[in-house]
N, C-alpha and C. Protein backbone atom coordinates (compact mmCIF):
# COMPACT_ATOMS: atom_id res chain seq x y z
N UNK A 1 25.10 -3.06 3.92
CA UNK A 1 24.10 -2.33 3.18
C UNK A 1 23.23 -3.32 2.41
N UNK A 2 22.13 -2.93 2.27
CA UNK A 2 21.03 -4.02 1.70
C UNK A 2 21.05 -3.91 0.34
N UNK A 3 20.82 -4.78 -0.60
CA UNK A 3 20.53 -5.05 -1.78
C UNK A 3 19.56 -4.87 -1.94
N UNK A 4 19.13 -3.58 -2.91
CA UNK A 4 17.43 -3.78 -3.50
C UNK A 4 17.78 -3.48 -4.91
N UNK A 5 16.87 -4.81 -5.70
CA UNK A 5 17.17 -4.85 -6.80
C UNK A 5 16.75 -4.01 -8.05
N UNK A 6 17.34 -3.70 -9.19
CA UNK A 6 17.10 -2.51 -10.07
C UNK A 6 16.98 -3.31 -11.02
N UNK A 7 15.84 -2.70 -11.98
CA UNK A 7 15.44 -3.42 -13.00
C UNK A 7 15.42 -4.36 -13.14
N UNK A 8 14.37 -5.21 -12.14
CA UNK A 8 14.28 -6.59 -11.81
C UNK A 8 13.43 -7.05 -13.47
N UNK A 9 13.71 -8.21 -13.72
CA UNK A 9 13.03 -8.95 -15.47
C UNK A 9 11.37 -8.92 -14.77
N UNK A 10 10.83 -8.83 -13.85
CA UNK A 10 9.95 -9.45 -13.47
C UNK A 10 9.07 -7.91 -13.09
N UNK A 11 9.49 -7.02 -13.45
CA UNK A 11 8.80 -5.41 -12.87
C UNK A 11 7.77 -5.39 -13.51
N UNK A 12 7.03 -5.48 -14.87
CA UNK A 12 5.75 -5.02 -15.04
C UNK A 12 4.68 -5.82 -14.43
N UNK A 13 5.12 -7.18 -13.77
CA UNK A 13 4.24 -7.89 -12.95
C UNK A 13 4.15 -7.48 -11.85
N UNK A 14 5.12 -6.81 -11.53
CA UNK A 14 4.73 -6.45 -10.02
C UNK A 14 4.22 -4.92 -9.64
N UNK A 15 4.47 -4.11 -10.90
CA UNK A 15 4.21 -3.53 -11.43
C UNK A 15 2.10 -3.53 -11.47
N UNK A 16 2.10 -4.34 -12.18
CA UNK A 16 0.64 -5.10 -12.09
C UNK A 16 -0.45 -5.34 -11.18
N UNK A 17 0.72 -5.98 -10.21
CA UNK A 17 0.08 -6.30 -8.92
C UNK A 17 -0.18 -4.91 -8.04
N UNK A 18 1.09 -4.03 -8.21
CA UNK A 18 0.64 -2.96 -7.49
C UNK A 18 -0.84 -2.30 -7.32
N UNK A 19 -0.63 -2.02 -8.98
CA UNK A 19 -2.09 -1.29 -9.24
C UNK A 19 -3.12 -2.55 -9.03
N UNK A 20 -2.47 -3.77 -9.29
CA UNK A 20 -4.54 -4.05 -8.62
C UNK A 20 -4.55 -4.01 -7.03
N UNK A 21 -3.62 -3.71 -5.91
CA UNK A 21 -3.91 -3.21 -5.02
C UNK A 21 -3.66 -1.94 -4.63
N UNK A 22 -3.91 -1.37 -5.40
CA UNK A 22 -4.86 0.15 -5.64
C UNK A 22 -6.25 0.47 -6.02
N UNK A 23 -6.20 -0.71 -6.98
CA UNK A 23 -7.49 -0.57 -7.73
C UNK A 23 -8.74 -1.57 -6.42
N UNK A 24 -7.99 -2.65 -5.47
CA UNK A 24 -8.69 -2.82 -4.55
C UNK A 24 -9.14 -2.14 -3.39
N UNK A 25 -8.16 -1.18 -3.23
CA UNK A 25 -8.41 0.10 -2.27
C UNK A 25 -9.25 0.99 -3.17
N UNK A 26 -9.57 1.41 -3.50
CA UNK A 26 -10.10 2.31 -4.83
C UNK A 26 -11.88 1.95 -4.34
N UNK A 27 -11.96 0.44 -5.02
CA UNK A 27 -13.20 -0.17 -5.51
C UNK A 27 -13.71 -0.36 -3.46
N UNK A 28 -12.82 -0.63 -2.65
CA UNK A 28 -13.30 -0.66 -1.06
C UNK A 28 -13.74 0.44 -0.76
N UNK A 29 -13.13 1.81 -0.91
CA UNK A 29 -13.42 3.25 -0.56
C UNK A 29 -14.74 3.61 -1.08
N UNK A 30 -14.73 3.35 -2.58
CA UNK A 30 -16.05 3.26 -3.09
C UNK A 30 -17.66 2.83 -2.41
N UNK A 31 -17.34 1.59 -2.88
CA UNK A 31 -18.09 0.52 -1.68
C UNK A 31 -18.74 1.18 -0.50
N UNK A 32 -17.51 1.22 0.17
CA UNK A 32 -17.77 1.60 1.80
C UNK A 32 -17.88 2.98 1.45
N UNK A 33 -18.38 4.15 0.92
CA UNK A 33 -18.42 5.43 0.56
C UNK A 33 -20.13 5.27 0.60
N UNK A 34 -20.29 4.69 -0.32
CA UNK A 34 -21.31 4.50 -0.57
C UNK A 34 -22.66 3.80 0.38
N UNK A 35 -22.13 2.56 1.05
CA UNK A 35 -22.59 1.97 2.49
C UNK A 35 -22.79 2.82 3.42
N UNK A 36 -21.72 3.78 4.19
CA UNK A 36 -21.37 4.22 5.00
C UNK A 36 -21.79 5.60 5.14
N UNK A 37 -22.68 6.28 4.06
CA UNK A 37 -22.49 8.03 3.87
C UNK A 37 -23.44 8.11 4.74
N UNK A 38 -24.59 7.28 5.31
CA UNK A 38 -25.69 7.98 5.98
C UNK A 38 -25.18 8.15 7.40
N UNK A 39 -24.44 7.54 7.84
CA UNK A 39 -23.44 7.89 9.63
C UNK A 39 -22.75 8.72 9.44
N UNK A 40 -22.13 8.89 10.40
CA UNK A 40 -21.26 10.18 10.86
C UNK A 40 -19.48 9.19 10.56
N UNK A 41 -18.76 10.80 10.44
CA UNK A 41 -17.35 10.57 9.85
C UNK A 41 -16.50 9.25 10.87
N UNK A 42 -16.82 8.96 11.77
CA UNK A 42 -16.68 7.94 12.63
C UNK A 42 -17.49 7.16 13.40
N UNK A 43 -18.14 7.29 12.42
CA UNK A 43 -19.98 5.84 12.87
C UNK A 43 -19.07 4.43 13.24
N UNK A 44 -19.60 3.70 14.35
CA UNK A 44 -19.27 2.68 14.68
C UNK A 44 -20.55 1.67 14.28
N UNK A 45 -21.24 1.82 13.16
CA UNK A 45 -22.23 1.43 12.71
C UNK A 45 -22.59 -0.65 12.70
N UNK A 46 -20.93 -0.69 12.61
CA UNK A 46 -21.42 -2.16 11.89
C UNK A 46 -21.21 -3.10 10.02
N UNK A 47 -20.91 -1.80 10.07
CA UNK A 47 -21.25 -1.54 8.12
C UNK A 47 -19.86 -3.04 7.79
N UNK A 48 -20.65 -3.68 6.65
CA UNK A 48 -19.80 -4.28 6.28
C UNK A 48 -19.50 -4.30 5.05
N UNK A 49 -18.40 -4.35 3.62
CA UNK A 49 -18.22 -4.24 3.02
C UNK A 49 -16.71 -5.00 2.50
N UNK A 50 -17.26 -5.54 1.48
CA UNK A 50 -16.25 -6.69 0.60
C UNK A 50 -15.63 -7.85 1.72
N UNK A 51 -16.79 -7.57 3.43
CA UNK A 51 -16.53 -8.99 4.15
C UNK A 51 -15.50 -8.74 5.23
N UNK A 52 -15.58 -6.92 5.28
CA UNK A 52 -14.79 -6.12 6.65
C UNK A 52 -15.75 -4.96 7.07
N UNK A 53 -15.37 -4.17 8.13
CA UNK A 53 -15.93 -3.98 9.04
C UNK A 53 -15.15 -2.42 8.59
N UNK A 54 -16.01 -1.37 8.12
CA UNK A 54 -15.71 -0.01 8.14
C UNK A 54 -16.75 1.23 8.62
N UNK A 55 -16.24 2.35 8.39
CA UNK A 55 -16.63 3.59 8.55
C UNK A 55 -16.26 4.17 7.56
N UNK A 56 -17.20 6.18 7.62
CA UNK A 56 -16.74 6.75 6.54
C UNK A 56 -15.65 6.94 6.51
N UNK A 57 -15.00 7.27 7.49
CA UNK A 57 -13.54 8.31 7.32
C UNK A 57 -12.41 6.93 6.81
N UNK A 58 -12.68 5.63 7.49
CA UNK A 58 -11.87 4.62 6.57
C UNK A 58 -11.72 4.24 5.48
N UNK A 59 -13.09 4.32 4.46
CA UNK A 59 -13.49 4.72 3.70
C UNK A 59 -12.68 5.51 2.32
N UNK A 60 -12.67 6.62 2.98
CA UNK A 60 -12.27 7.93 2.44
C UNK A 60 -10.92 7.62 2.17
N UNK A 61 -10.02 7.08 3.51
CA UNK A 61 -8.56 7.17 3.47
C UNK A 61 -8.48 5.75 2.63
N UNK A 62 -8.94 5.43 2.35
CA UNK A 62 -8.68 3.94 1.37
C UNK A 62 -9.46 4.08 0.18
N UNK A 63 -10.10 5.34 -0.03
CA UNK A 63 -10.19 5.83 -1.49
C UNK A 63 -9.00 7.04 -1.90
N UNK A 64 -8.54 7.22 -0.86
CA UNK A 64 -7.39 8.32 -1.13
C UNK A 64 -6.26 7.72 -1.71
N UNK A 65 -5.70 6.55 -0.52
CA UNK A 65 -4.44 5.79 -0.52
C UNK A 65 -4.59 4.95 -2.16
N UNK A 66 -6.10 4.11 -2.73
CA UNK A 66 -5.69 3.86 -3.56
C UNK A 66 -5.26 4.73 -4.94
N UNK A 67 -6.28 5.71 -4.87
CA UNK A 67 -5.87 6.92 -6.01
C UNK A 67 -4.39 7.69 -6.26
N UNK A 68 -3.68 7.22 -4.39
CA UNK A 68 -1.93 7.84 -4.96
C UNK A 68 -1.51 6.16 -5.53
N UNK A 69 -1.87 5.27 -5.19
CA UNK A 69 -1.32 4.16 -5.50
C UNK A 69 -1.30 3.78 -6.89
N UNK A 70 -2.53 4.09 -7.72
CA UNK A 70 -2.58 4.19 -9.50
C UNK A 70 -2.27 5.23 -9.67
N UNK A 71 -1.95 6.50 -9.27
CA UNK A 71 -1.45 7.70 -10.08
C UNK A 71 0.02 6.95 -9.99
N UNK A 72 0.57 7.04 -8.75
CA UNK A 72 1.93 6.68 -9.30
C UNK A 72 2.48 5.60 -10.04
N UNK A 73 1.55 4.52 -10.04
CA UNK A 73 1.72 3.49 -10.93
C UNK A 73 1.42 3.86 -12.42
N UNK A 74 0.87 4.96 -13.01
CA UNK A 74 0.74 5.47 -14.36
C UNK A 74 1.78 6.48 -14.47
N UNK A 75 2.49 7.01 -13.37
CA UNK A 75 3.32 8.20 -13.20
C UNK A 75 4.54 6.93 -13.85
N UNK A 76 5.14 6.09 -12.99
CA UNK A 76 6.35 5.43 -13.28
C UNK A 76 7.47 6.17 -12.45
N UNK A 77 8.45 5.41 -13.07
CA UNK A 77 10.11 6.04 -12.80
C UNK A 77 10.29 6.37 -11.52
N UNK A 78 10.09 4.96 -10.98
CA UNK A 78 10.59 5.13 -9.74
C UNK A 78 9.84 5.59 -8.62
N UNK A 79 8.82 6.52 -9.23
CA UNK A 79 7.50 7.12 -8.14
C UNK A 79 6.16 6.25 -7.64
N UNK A 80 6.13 4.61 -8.47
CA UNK A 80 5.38 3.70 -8.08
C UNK A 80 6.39 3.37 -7.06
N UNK A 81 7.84 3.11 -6.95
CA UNK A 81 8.06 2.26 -5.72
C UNK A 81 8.02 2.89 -4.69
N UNK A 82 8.33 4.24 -5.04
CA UNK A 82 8.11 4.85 -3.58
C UNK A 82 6.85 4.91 -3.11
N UNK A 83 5.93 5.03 -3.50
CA UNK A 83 4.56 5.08 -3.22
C UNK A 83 3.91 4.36 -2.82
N UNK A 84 4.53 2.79 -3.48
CA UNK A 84 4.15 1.46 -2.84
C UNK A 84 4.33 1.07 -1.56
N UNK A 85 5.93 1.84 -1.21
CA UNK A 85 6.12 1.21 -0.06
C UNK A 85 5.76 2.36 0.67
N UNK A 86 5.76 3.87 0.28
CA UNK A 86 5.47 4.61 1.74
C UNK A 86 3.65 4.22 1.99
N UNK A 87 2.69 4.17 1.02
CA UNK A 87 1.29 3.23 1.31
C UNK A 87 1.47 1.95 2.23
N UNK A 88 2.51 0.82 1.88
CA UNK A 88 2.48 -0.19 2.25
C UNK A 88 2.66 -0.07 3.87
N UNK A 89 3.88 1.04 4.00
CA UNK A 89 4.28 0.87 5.92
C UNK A 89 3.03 1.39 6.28
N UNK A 90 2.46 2.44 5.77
CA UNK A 90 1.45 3.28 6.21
C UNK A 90 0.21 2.33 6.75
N UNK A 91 -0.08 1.39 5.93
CA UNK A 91 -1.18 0.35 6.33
C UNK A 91 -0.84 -0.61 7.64
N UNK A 92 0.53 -1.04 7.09
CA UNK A 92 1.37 -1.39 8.55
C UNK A 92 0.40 -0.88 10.22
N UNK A 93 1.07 0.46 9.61
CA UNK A 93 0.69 1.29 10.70
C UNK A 93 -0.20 1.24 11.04
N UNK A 94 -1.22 1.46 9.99
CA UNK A 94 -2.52 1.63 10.52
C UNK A 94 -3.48 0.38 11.25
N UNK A 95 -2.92 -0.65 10.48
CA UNK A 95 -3.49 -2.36 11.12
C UNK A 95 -2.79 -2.52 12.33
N UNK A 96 -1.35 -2.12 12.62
CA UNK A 96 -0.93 -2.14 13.97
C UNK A 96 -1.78 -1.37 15.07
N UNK A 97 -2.34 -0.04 14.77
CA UNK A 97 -2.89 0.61 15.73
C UNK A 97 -4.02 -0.13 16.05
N UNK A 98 -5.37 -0.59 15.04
CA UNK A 98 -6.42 -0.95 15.09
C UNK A 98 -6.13 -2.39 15.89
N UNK A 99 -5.28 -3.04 15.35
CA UNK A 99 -5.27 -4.15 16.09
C UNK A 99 -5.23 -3.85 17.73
N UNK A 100 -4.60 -2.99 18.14
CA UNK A 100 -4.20 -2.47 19.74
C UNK A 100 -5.43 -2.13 20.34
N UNK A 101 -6.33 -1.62 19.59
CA UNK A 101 -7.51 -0.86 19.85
C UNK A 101 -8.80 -1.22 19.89
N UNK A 102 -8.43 -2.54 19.50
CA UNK A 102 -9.55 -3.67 18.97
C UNK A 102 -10.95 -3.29 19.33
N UNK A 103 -10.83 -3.56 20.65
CA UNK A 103 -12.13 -3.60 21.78
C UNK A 103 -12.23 -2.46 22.39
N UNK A 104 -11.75 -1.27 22.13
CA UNK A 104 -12.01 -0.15 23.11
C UNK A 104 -12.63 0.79 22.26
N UNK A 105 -12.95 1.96 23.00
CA UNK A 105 -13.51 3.10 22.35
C UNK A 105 -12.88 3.68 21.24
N UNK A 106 -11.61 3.34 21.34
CA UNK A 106 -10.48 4.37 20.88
C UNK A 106 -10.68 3.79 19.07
N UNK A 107 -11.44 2.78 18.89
CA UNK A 107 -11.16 1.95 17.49
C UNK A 107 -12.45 3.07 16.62
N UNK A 108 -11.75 4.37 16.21
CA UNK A 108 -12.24 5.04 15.44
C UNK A 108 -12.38 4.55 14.22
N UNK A 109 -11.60 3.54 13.68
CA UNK A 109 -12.16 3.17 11.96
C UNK A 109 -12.65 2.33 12.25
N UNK A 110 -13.29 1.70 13.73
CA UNK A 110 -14.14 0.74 13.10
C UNK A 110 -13.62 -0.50 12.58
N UNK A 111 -12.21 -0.85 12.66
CA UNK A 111 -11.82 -2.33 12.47
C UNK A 111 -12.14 -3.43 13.08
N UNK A 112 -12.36 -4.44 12.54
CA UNK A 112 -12.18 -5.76 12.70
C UNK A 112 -11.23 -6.65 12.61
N UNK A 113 -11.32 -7.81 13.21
CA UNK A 113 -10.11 -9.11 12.92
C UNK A 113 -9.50 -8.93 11.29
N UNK A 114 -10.84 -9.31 10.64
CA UNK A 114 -11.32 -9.46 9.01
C UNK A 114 -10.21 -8.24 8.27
N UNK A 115 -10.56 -6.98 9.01
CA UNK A 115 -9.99 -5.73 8.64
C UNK A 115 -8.52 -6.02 8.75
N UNK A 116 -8.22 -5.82 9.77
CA UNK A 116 -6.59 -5.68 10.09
C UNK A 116 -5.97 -6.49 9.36
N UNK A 117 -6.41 -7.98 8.92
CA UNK A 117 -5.55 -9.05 8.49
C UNK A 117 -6.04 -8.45 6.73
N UNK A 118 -6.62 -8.35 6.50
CA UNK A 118 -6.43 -7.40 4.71
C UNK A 118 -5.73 -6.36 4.71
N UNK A 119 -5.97 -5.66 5.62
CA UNK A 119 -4.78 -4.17 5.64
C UNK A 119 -3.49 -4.65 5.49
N UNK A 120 -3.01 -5.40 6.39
CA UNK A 120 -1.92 -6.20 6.51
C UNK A 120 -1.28 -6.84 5.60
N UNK A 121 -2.47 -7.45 4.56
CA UNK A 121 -2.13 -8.46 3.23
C UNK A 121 -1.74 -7.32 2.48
N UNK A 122 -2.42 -6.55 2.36
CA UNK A 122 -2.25 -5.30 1.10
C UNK A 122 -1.00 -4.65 1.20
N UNK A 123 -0.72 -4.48 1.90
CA UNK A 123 0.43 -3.55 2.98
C UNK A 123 1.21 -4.33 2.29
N UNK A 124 1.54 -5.86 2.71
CA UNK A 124 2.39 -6.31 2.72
C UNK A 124 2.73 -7.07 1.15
N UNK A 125 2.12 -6.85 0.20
CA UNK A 125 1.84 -6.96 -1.23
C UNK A 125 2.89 -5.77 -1.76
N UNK A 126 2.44 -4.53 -1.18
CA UNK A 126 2.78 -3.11 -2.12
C UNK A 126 4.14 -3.23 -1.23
N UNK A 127 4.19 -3.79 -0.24
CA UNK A 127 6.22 -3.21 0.04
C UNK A 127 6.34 -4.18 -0.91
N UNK A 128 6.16 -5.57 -1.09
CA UNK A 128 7.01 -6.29 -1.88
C UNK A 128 7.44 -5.68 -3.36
N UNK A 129 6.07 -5.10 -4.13
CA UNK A 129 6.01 -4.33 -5.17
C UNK A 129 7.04 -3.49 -5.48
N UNK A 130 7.64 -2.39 -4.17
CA UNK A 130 8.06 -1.67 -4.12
C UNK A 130 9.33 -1.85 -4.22
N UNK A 131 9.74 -3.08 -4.08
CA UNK A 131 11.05 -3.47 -3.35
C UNK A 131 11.34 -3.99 -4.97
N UNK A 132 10.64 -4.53 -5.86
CA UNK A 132 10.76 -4.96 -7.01
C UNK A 132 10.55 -3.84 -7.93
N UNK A 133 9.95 -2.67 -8.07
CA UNK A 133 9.85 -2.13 -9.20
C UNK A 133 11.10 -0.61 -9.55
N UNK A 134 12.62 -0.71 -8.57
CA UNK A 134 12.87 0.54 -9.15
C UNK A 134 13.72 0.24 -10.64
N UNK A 135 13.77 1.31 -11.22
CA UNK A 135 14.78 1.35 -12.51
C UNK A 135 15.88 2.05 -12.25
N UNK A 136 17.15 1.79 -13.20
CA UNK A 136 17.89 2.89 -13.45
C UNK A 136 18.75 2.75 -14.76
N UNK A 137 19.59 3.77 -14.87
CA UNK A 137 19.91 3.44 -16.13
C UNK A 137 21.03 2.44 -16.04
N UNK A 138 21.39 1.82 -17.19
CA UNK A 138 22.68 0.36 -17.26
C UNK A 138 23.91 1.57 -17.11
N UNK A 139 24.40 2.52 -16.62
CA UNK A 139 25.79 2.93 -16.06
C UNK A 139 25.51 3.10 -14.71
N UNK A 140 24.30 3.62 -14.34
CA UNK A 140 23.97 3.48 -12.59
C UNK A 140 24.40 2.30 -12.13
N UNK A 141 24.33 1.25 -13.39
CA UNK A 141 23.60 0.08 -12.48
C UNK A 141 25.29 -0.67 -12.27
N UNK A 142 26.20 -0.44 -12.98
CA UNK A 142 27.62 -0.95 -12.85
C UNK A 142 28.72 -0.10 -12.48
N UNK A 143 28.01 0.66 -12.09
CA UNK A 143 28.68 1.84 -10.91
C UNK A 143 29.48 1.33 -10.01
N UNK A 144 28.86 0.58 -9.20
CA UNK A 144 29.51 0.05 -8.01
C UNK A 144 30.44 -1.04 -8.12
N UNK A 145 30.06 -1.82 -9.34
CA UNK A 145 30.69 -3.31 -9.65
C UNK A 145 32.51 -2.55 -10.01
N UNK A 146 32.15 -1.70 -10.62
CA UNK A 146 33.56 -0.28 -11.46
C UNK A 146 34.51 -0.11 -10.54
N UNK A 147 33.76 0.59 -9.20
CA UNK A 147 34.46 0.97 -8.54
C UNK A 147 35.26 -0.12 -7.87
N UNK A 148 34.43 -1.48 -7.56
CA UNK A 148 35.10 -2.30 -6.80
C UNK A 148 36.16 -2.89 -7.34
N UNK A 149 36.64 -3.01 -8.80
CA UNK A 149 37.26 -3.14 -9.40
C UNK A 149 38.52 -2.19 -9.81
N UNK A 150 38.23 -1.07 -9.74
CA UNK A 150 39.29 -0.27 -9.30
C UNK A 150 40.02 -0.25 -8.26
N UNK A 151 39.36 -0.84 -7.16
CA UNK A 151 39.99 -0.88 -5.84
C UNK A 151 40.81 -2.13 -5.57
N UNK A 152 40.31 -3.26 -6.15
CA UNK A 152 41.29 -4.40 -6.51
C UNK A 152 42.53 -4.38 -6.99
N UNK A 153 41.86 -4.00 -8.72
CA UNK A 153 43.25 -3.36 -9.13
C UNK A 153 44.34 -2.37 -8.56
């Protein structure tokens, strides 16, 4: 079974980091909201923004994704890490598909090289986040150390 650590000394930094990659998804959606409104929900326009390659509807979902990403980072208790990391695979996902799709019709958001490898960075920022920020209380947390010690004894 894997070790993920609880009440790491180092959580409001990562903590930190979360939300500024929220607040970078946030300020991209924006951006590209704004670039992008005169095409259609899947314009293959060209549009470039913060130095990637979008559309509206990418746009949109990366003004969405960052807005759960600072709510739950102001929410706390445990609902930033989950959020971090179910955002983080989610981008996974989504840079895996685009990457597959690169050159064909099928590349509805409109990604680029540029694109996929930031999706990817971000992604791979908020699992780390996630993996660092849960809490619990100090009897949760020597729960297990208790038991193993009972079983010795």
């Amino acid at each position: 079974m894997a070790h993920t650590p609880v009440n790491h000394p180092l959580r409001p930094l990562y903590r930190a980091i979360g939300a500024l990659m929220g607040a970078y998804l946030v300020v991209f959606g924006v951006v590209g909201f704004i670039v992008t409104s005169d095409e259609g929900l899947f314009g293959t326009g060209g549009d470039r923004v913060l130095g990637q390659d979008t559309n509206l509807f990418w746009s949109i979902v990366s003004l969405v994704l960052g807005v759960v990403v600072l709510g739950a980072t102001a929410l706390g208790n445990n609902r930033d890490s989950a959020a971090y990391t179910f955002v983080g695979w989610a981008l996974v996902g989504v840079g895996a598909y685009s990457l597959a799709v690169q050159r064909t019709d099928v590349n509805v958001l409109d990604f680029s090289i540029a694109t996929v490898v930031v999706t990817w960075l971000v992604a791979l920022v908020l699992i780390m986040c996630g993996q660092y920020t849960k809490v619990a209380r100090p009897e949760q947390i020597a729960a297990p150390r208790r038991a193993e010690e009972r079983a010795v004894a």
